[in-house]
Protein backbone atom coordinates (compact mmCIF):
# COMPACT_ATOMS: atom_id res chain seq x y z
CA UNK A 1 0.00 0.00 0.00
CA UNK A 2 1.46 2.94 -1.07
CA UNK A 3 2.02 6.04 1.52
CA UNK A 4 -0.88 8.18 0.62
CA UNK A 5 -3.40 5.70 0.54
CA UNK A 6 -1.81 4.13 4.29
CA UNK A 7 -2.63 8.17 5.36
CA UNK A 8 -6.20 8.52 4.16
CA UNK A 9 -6.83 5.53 5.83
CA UNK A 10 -5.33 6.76 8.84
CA UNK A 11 -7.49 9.92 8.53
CA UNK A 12 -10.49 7.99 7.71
CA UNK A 13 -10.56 5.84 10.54
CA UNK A 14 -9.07 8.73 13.22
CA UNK A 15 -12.21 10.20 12.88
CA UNK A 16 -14.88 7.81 14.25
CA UNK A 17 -12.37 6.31 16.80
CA UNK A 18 -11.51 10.20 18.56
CA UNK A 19 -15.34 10.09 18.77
CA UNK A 20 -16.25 7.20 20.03
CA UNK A 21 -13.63 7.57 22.64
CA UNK A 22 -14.43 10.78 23.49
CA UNK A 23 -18.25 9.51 24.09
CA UNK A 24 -17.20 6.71 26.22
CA UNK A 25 -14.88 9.01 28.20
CA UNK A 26 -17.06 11.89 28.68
CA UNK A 27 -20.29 9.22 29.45
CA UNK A 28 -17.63 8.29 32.42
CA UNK A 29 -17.60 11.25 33.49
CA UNK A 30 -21.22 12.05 33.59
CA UNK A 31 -21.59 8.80 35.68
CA UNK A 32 -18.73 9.78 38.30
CA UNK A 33 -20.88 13.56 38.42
CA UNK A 34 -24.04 11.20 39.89
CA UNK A 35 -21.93 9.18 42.17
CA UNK A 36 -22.16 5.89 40.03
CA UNK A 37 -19.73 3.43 38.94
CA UNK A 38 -18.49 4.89 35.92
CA UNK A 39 -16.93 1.22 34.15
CA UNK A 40 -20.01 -0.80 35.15
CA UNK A 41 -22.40 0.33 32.93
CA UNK A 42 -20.81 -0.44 29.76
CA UNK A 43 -19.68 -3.90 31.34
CA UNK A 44 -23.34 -4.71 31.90
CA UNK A 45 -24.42 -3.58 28.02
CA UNK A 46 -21.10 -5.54 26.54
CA UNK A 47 -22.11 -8.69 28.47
CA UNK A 48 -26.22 -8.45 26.94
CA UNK A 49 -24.27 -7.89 23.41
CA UNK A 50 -23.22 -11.79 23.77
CA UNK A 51 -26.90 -13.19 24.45
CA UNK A 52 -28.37 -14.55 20.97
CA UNK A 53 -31.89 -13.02 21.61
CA UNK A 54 -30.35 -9.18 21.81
CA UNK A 55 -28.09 -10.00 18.63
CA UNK A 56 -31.27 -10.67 16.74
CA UNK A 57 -32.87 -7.69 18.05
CA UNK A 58 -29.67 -5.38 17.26
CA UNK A 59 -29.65 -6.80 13.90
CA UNK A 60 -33.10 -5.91 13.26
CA UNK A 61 -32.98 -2.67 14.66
CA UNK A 62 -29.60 -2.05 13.33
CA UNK A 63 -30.98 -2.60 9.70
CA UNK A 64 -33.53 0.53 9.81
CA UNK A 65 -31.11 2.61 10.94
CA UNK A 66 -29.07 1.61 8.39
CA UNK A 67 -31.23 2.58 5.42
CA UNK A 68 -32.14 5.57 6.74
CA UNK A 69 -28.34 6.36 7.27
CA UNK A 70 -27.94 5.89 3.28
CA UNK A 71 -30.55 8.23 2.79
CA UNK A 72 -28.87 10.81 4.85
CA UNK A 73 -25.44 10.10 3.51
CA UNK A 74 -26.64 10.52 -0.30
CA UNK A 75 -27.33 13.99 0.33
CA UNK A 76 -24.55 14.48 2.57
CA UNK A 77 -22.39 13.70 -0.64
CA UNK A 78 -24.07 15.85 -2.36
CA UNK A 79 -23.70 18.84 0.47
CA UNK A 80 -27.25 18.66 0.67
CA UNK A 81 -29.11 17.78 4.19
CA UNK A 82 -31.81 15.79 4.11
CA UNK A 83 -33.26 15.96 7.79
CA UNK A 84 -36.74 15.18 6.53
CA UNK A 85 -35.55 11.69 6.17
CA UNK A 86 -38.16 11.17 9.20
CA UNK A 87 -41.06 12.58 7.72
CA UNK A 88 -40.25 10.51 4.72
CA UNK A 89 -39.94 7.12 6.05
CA UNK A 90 -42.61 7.80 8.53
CA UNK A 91 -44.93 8.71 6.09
CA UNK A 92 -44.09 5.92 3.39
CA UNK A 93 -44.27 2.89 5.87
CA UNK A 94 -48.20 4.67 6.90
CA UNK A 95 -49.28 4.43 2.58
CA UNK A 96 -47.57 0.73 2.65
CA UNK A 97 -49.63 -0.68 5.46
CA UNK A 98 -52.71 1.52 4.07
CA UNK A 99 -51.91 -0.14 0.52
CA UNK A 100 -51.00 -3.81 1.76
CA UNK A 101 -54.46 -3.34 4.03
CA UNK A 102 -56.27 -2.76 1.08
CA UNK A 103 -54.99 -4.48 -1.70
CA UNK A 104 -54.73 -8.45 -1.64
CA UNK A 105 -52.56 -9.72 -4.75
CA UNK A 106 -50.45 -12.83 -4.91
CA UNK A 107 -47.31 -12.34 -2.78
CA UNK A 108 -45.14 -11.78 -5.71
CA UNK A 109 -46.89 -8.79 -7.12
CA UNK A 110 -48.07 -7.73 -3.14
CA UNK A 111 -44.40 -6.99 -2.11
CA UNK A 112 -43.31 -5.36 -5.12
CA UNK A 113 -46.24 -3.15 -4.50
CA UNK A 114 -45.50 -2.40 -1.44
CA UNK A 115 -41.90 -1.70 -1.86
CA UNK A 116 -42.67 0.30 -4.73
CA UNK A 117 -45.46 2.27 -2.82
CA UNK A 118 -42.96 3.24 0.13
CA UNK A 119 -40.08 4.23 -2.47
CA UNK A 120 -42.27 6.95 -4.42
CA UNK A 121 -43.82 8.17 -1.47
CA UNK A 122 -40.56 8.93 -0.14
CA UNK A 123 -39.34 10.28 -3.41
CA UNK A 124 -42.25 12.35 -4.12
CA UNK A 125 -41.97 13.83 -0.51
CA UNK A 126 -38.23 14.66 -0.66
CA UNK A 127 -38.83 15.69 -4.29
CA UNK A 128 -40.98 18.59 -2.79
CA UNK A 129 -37.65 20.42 -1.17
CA UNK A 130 -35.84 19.30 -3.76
CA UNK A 131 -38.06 21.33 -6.45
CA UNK A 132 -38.09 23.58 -4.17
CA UNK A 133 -34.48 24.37 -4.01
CA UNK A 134 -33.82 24.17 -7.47
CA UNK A 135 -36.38 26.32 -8.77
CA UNK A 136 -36.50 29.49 -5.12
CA UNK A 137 -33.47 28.83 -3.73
CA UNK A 138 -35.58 27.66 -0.29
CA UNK A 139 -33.04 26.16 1.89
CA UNK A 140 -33.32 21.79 2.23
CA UNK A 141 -33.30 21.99 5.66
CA UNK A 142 -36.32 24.55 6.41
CA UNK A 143 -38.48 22.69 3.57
CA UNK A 144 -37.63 19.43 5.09
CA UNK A 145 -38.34 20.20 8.72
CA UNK A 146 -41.56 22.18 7.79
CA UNK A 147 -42.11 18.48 5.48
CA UNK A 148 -42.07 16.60 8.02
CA UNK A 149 -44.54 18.75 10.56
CA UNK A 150 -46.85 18.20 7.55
CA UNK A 151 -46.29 14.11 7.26
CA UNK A 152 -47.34 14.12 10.85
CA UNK A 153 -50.31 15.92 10.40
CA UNK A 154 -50.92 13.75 7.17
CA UNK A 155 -50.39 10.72 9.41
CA UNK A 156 -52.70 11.92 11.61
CA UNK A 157 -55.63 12.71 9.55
CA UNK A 158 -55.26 9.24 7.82
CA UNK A 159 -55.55 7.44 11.04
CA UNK A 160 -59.13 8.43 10.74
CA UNK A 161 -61.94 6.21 11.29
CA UNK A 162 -63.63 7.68 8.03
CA UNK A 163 -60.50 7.59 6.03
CA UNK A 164 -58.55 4.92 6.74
CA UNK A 165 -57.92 4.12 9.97
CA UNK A 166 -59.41 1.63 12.23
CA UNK A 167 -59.41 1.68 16.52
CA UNK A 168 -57.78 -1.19 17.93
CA UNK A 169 -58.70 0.12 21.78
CA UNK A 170 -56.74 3.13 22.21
CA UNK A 171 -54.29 2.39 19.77
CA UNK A 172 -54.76 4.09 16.17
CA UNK A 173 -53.85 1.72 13.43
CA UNK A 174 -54.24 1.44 9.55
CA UNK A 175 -55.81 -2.39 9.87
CA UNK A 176 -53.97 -5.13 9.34
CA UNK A 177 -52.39 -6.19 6.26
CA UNK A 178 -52.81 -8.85 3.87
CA UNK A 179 -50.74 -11.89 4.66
CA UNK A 180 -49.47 -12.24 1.16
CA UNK A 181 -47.48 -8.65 1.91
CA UNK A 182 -45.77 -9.93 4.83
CA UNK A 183 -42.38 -11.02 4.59
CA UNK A 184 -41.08 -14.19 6.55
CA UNK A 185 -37.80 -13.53 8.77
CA UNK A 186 -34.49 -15.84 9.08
CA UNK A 187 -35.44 -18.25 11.88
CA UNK A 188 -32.87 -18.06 14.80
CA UNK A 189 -34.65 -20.79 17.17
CA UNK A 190 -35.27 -19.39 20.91
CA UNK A 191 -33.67 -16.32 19.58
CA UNK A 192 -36.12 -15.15 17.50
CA UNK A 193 -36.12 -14.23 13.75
CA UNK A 194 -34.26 -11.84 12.06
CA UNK A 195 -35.97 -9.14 9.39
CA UNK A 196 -36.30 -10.86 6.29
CA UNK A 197 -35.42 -7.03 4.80
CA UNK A 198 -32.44 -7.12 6.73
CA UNK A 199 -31.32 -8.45 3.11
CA UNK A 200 -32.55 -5.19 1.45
CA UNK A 201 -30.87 -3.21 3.90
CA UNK A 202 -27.69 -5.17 2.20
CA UNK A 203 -27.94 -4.72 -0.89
CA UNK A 204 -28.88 -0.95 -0.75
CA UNK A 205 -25.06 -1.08 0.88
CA UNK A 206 -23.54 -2.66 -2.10
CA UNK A 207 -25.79 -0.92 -4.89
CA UNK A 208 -24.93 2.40 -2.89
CA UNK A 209 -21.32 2.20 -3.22
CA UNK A 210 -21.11 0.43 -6.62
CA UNK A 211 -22.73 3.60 -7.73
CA UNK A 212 -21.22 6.51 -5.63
CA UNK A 213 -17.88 4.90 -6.95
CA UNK A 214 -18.26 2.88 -10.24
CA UNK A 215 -21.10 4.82 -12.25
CA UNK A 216 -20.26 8.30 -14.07
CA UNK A 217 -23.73 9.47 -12.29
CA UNK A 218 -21.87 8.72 -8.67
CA UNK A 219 -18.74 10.64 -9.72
CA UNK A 220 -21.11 13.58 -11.30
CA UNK A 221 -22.68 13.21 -7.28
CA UNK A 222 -19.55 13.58 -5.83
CA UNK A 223 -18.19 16.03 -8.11
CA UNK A 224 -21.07 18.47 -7.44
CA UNK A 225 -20.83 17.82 -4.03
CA UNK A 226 -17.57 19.18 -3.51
CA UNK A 227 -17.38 22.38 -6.01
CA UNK A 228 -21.43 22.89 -8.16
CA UNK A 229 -18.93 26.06 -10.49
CA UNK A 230 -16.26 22.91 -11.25
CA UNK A 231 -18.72 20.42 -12.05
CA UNK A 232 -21.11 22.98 -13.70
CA UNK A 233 -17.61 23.61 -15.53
CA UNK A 234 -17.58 20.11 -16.77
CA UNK A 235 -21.00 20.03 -18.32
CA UNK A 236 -22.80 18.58 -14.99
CA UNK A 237 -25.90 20.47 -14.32
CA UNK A 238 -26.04 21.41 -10.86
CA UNK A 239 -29.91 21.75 -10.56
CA UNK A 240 -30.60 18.61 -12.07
CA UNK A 241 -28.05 16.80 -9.55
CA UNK A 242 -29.62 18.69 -6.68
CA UNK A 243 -33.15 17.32 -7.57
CA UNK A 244 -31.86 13.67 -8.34
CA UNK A 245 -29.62 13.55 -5.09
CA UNK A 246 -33.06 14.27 -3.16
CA UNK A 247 -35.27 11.81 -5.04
CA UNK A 248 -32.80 9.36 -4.58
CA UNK A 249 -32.52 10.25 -0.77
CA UNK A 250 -35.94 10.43 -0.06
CA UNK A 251 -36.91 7.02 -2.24
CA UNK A 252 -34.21 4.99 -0.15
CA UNK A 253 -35.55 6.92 2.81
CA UNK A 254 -38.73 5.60 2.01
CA UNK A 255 -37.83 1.98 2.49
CA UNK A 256 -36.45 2.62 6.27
CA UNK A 257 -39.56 1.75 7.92
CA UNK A 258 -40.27 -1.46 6.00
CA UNK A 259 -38.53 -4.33 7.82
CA UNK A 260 -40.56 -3.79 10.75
CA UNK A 261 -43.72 -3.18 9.12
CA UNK A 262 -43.66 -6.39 7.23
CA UNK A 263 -41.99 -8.68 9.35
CA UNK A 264 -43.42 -7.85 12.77
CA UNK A 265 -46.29 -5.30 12.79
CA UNK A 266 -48.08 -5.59 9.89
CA UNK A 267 -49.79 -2.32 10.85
CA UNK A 268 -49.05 1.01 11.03
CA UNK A 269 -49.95 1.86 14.73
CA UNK A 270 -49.24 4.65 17.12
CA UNK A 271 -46.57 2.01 18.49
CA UNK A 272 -44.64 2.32 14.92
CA UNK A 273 -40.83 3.49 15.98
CA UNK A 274 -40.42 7.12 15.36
CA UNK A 275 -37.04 9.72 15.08
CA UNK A 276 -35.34 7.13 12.95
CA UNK A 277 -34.51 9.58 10.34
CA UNK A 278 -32.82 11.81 13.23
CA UNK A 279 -30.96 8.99 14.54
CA UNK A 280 -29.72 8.36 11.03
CA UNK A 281 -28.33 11.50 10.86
CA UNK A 282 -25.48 10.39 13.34
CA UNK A 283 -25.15 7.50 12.24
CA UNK A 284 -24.35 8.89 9.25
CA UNK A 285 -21.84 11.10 10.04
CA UNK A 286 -19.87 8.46 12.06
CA UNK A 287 -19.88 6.02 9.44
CA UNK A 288 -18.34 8.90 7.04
CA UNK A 289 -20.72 8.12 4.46
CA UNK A 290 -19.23 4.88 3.59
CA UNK A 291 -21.74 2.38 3.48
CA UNK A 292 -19.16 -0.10 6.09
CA UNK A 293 -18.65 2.72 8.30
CA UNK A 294 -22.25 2.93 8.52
CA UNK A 295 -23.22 -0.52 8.57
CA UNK A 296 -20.75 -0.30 11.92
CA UNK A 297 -22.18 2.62 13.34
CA UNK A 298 -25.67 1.69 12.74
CA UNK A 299 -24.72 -1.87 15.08
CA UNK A 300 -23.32 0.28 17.46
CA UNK A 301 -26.73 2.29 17.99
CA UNK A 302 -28.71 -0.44 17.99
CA UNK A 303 -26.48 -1.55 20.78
CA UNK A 304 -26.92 1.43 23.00
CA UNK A 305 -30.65 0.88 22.26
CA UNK A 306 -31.20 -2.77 22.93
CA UNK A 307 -28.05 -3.18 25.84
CA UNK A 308 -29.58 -0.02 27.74
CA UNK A 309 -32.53 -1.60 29.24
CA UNK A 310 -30.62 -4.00 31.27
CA UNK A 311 -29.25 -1.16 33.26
CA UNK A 312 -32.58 -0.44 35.26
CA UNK A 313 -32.03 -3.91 36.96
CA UNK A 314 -29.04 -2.86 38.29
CA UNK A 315 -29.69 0.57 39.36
CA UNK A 316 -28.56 2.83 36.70
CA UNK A 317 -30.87 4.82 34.07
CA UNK A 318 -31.00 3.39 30.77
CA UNK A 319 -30.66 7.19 29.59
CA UNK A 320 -26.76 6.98 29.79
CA UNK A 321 -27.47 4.92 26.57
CA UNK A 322 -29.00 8.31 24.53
CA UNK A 323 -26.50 10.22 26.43
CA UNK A 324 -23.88 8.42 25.28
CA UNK A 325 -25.22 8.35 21.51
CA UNK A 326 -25.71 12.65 21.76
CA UNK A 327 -22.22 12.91 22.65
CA UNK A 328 -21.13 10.47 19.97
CA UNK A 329 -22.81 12.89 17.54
CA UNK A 330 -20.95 16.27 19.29
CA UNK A 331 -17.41 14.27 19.47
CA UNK A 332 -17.94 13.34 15.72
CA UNK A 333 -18.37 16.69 14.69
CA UNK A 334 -15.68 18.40 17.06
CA UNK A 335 -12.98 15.05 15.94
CA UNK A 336 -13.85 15.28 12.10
CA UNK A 337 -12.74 18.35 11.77
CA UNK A 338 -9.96 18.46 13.87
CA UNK A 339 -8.65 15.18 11.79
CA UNK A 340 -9.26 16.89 8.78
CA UNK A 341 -7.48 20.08 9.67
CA UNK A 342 -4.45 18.06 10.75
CA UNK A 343 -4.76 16.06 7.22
CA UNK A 344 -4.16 19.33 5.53
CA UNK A 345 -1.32 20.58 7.73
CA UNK A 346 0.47 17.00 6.61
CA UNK A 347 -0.32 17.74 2.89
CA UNK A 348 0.84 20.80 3.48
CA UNK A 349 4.04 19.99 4.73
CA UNK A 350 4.56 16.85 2.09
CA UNK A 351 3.82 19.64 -0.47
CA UNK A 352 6.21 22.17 0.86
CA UNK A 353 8.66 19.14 1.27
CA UNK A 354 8.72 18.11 -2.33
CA UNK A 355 8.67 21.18 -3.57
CA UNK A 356 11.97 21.91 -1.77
CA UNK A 357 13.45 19.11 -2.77
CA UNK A 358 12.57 20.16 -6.08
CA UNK A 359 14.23 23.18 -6.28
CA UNK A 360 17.49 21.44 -4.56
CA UNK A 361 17.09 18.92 -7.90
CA UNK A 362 17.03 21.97 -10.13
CA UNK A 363 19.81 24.24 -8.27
CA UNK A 364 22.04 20.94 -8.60
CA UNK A 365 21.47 20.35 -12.13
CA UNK A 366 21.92 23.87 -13.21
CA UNK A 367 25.16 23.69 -11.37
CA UNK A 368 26.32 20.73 -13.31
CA UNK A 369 25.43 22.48 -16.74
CA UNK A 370 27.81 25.38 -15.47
CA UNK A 371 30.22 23.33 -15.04
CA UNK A 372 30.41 21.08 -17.79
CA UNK A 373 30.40 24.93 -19.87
């Protein structure tokens, strides 16, 4: 491996692990402040990470996050933020369950629906900042977060008894759904079963970096990303890229909700897991946008999330957990760019190095022409 590629590995992985140690550190401290054992804790949440029955539940929980993270980290690469990924996923999982409660094909034309149903609703949701942006100049982030004030209020509405909701006690739901659009999980015995999406959540990895770094579309992404006058330069419309990046984000956002909804609930309920799309945000950001970083970082949250219960049997609050997971988020963002400014210092230096050395090449030579006069 040749130098430069040993040091942007080094600055690609400094990152996340400056964070994460910062989190665990500071979480320590927090812990010592309220006069409690400040190792404990996280020996009581490693020890549930080796019982099968939490693995399956990590997995499962871990696989949301993870699509939502993609969603975020498309328009992240794209310097676009997408923090309406909530309202989008939220929204697209409630017109699944409506559609799979309504509509009873064969299961090979039900899923496909389904999926299909949840992808365009997200699209068509994140398409609305997106158009937005492009055509008033209205900032992602205020038309997302007014977006997804809107989806609630949709969601709301649509939980109706006259439109399509039905009372299951005090629990709004959208009815159950067709069996034929429910997806069987991976059997794990006493353990339980594991999403059946878990598999989508997968291959949106792989299809996700296979285009980000194999497709001229992923480079144009990138490209844009990082300067819109040098891509717009190179005959990449900027506009066009801006709308695409937030389709594409809000379509994969749109599938977040789904391996829950068809492998367990088969409803959309007032018990459907919300704030996903925030979460994903973090996860995001310490996963650097690569789709293994993320796949990683989505683990570790649903870690802190399925470990942390354990903790009110032995008196500590399960809240160190979300503490722990905010100041992930703040040490990511303080450690990034302190990594990132040292990066440039090194270039710097190798720069100013070689170009010395340079000039000592050409000084010498010039001599030696002298002399040989």
């Amino acid at each position: 491996m040749k130098k430069f590629d040993k040091e942007r590995v080094l600055l690609a992985v400094a990152g996340p692990v400056i964070a994460l140690a910062v989190a665990f550190v500071l979480s320590a401290i927090v812990l010592i402040a309220s006069g409690k054992n400040p190792v404990e804790p996280f020996a009581l949440m490693f020890e549930q990470a080796g019982f099968s029955d939490i693995q399956v539940l990590i997995v499962n929980q871990a696989s949301m996050y993870y699509i939502a993270a993609l969603a975020v980290a498309i328009g992240f690469r794209m310097n676009l933020f997408n923090i309406g990924v909530d309202g989008q996923y939220q929204l697209a999982a409630m017109m699944a369950a409506v559609v799979g409660a309504h509509a009873n094909l064969p299961a090979a034309l039900q899923v496909p629906l389904l999926l299909l149903t949840a992808v365009f609703t997200g699209a068509f949701w994140s398409g609305i900042a997106g158009v937005l942006k492009v055509t008033r100049g209205v900032s992602e982030v205020v038309a997302t977060i007014m977006l997804n004030a809107i989806a609630t209020s949709l969601i709301v509405y649509m939980w109706k008894p006259d439109v399509f909701g039905v009372k299951v006690g005090n629990n709004n739901t959208t009815g159950e759904m067709y069996e034929s659009g429910w997806i069987p999980g991976i059997d794990m015995g006493a353990a339980g079963e594991i999403y059946g999406l878990v598999i989508l959540a997968v291959l949106l990895g792989i299809g996700y970096w296979i285009v980000l770094n194999r497709t001229r579309f992923g480079f144009d992404l990138r490209a844009s990303g990082a300067s819109e006058s040098a891509a717009a330069a190179s005959g990449v419309s900027p506009r066009r890229m801006v709308l695409t990046a937030m389709l594409l984000s809000g379509a994969i956002a749109g599938l977040a909700g789904l391996p829950i909804l068809l492998g367990d609930t088969h409803t959309y309920s007032l018990n459907f897991p919300t704030g996903i799309g925030f979460l994903g945000i973090g996860i995001a950001l310490l996963g650097r946008n690569s789709p293994v970083g993320i796949a990683f970082a989505a683990l570790l949250w649903a870690w802190l999330d399925k470990a942390s219960p354990e903790l009110d049997f032995h008196g500590y609050d399960k809240e160190i957990a979300v503490i722990m997971q905010g100041l992930i988020v703040l040490s990511v963002v303080v450690s990034y760019e302190a990594v990132r400014e040292w990066g440039l210092r090194r270039q710097q230096r190798r720069v100013g190095a070689e170009l010395a050395a340079g000039h000592v090449l050409g000084a010498n030579n010039t001599t030696k022409e002298v002399a040989g006069r």
